[in-house]
C-alpha atoms as a PDB file:
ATOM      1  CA  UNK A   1       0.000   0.000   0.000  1.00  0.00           C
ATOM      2  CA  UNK A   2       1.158   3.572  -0.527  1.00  0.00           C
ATOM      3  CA  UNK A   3       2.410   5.696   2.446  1.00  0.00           C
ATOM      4  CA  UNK A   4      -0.299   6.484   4.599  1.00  0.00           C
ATOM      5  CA  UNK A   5      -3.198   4.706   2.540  1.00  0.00           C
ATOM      6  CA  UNK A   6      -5.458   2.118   4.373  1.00  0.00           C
ATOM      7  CA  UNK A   7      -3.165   2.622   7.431  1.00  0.00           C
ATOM      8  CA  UNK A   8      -4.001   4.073  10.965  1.00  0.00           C
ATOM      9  CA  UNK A   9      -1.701   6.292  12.244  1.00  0.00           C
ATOM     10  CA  UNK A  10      -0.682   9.473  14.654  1.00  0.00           C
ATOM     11  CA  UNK A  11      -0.027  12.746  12.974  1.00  0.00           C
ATOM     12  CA  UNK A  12       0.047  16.237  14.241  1.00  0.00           C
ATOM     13  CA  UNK A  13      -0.102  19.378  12.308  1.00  0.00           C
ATOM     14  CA  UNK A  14       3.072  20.898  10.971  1.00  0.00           C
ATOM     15  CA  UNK A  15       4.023  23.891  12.878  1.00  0.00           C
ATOM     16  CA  UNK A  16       4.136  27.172  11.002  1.00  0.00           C
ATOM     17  CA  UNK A  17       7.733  29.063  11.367  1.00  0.00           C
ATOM     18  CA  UNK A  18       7.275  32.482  11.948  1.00  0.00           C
ATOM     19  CA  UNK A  19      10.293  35.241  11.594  1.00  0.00           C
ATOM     20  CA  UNK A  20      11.304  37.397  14.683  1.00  0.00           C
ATOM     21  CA  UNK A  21      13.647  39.651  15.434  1.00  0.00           C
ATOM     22  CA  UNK A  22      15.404  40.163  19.166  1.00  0.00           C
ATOM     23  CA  UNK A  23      14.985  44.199  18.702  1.00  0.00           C
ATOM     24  CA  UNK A  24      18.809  45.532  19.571  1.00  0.00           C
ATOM     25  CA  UNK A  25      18.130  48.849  17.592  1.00  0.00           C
ATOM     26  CA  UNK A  26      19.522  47.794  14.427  1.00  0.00           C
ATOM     27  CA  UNK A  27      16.563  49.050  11.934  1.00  0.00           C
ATOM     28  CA  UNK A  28      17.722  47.987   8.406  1.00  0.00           C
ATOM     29  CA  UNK A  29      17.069  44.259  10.218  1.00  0.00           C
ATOM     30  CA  UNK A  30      13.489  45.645  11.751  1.00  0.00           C
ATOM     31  CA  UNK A  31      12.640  46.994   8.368  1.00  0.00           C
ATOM     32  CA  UNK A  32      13.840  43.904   6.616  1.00  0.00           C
ATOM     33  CA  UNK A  33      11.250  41.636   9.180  1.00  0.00           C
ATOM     34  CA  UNK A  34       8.450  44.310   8.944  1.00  0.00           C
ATOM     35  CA  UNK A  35       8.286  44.589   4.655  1.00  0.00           C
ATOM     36  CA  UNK A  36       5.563  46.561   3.147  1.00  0.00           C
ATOM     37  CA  UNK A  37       4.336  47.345   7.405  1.00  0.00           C
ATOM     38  CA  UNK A  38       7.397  49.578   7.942  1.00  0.00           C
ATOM     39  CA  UNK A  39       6.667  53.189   8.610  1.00  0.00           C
ATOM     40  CA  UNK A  40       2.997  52.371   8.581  1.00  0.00           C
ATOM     41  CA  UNK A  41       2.936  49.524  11.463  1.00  0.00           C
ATOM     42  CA  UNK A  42       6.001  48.804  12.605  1.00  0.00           C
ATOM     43  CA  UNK A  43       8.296  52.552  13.487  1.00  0.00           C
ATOM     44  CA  UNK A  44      11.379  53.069  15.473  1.00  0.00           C
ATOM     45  CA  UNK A  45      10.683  55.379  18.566  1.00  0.00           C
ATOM     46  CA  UNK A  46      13.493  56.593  20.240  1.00  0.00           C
ATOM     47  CA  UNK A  47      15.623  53.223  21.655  1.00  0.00           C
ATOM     48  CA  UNK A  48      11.835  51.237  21.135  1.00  0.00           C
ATOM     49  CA  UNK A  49      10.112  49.887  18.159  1.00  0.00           C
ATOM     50  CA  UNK A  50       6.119  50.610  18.266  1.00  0.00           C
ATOM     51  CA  UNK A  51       3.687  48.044  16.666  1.00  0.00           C
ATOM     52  CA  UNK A  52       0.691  49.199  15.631  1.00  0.00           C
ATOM     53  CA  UNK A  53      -2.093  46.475  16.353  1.00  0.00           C
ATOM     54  CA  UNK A  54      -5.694  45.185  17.176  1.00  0.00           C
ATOM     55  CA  UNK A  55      -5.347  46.253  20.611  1.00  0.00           C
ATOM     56  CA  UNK A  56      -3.631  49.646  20.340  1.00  0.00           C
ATOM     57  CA  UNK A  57       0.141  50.616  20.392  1.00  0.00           C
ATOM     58  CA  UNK A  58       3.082  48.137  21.485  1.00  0.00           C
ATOM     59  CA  UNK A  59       6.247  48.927  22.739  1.00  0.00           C
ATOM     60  CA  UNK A  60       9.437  46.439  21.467  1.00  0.00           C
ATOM     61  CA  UNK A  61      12.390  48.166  24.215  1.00  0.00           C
ATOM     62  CA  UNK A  62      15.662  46.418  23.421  1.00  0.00           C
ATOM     63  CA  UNK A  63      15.744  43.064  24.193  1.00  0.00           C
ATOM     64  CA  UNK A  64      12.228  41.961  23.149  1.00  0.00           C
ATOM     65  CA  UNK A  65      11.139  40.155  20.363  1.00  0.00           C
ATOM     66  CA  UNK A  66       9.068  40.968  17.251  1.00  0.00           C
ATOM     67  CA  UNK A  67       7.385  38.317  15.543  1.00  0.00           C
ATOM     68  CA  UNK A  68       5.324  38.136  12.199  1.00  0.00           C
ATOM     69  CA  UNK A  69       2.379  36.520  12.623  1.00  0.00           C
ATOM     70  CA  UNK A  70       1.228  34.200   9.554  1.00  0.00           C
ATOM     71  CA  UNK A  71      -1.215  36.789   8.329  1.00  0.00           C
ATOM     72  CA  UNK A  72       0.939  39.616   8.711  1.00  0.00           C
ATOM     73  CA  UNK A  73       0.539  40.477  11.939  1.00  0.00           C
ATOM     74  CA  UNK A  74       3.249  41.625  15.030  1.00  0.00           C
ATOM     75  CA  UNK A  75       3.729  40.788  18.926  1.00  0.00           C
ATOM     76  CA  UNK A  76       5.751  42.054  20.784  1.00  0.00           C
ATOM     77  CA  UNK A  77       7.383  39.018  23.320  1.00  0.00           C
ATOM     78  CA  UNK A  78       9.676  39.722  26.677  1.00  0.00           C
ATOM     79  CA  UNK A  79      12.715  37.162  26.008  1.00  0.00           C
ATOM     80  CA  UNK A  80      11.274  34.229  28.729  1.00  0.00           C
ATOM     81  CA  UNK A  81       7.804  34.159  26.726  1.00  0.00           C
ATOM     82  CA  UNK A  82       9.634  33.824  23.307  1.00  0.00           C
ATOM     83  CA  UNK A  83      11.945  31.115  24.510  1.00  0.00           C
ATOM     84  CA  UNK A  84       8.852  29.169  26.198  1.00  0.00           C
ATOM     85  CA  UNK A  85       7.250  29.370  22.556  1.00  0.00           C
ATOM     86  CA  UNK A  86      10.030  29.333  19.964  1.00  0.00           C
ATOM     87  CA  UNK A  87      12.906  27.634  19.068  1.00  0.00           C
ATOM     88  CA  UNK A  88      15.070  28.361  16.187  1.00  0.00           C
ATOM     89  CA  UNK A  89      14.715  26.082  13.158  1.00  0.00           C
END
């Protein structure tokens, strides 16, 4: 039989990779991660990055994580609640 045909097995979903950014102030690398949302969405602000999103304004200080959503969108993540989450692929 062909892989998977006629057969009972355990799959789970394949996880989606997302890009981030640890935000150090280096904006060519924020821009690069942000696209088409730069200057519209994503801005630098002083030492911080600010997100524009559903629930108002975000702050990224240095240290903290941007990620891209899969449709688009940002959060903003303190180091300990990226590394619970993520893990480099």
């Amino acid at each position: 039989m062909a892989d998977g045909v006629g057969v009972i097995g355990q799959y789970q979903p394949r996880p989606p990779v997302y890009p981030a950014l640890q935000w150090a102030g280096d904006a060519a690398l924020a821009r690069e991660l942000a696209g088409d949302a730069w200057g519209e969405i994503v801005r630098q602000d002083g030492d911080d990055l600010v997100v524009l999103a559903d629930v108002g304004e975000l702050r990224c200080p240095p240290g903290n994580w941007l990620v891209r959503g899969p449709r688009g969108q940002f959060s903003v993540l303190p180091p300990a609640v990226f590394d619970e989450r993520f893990a480099p692929v």
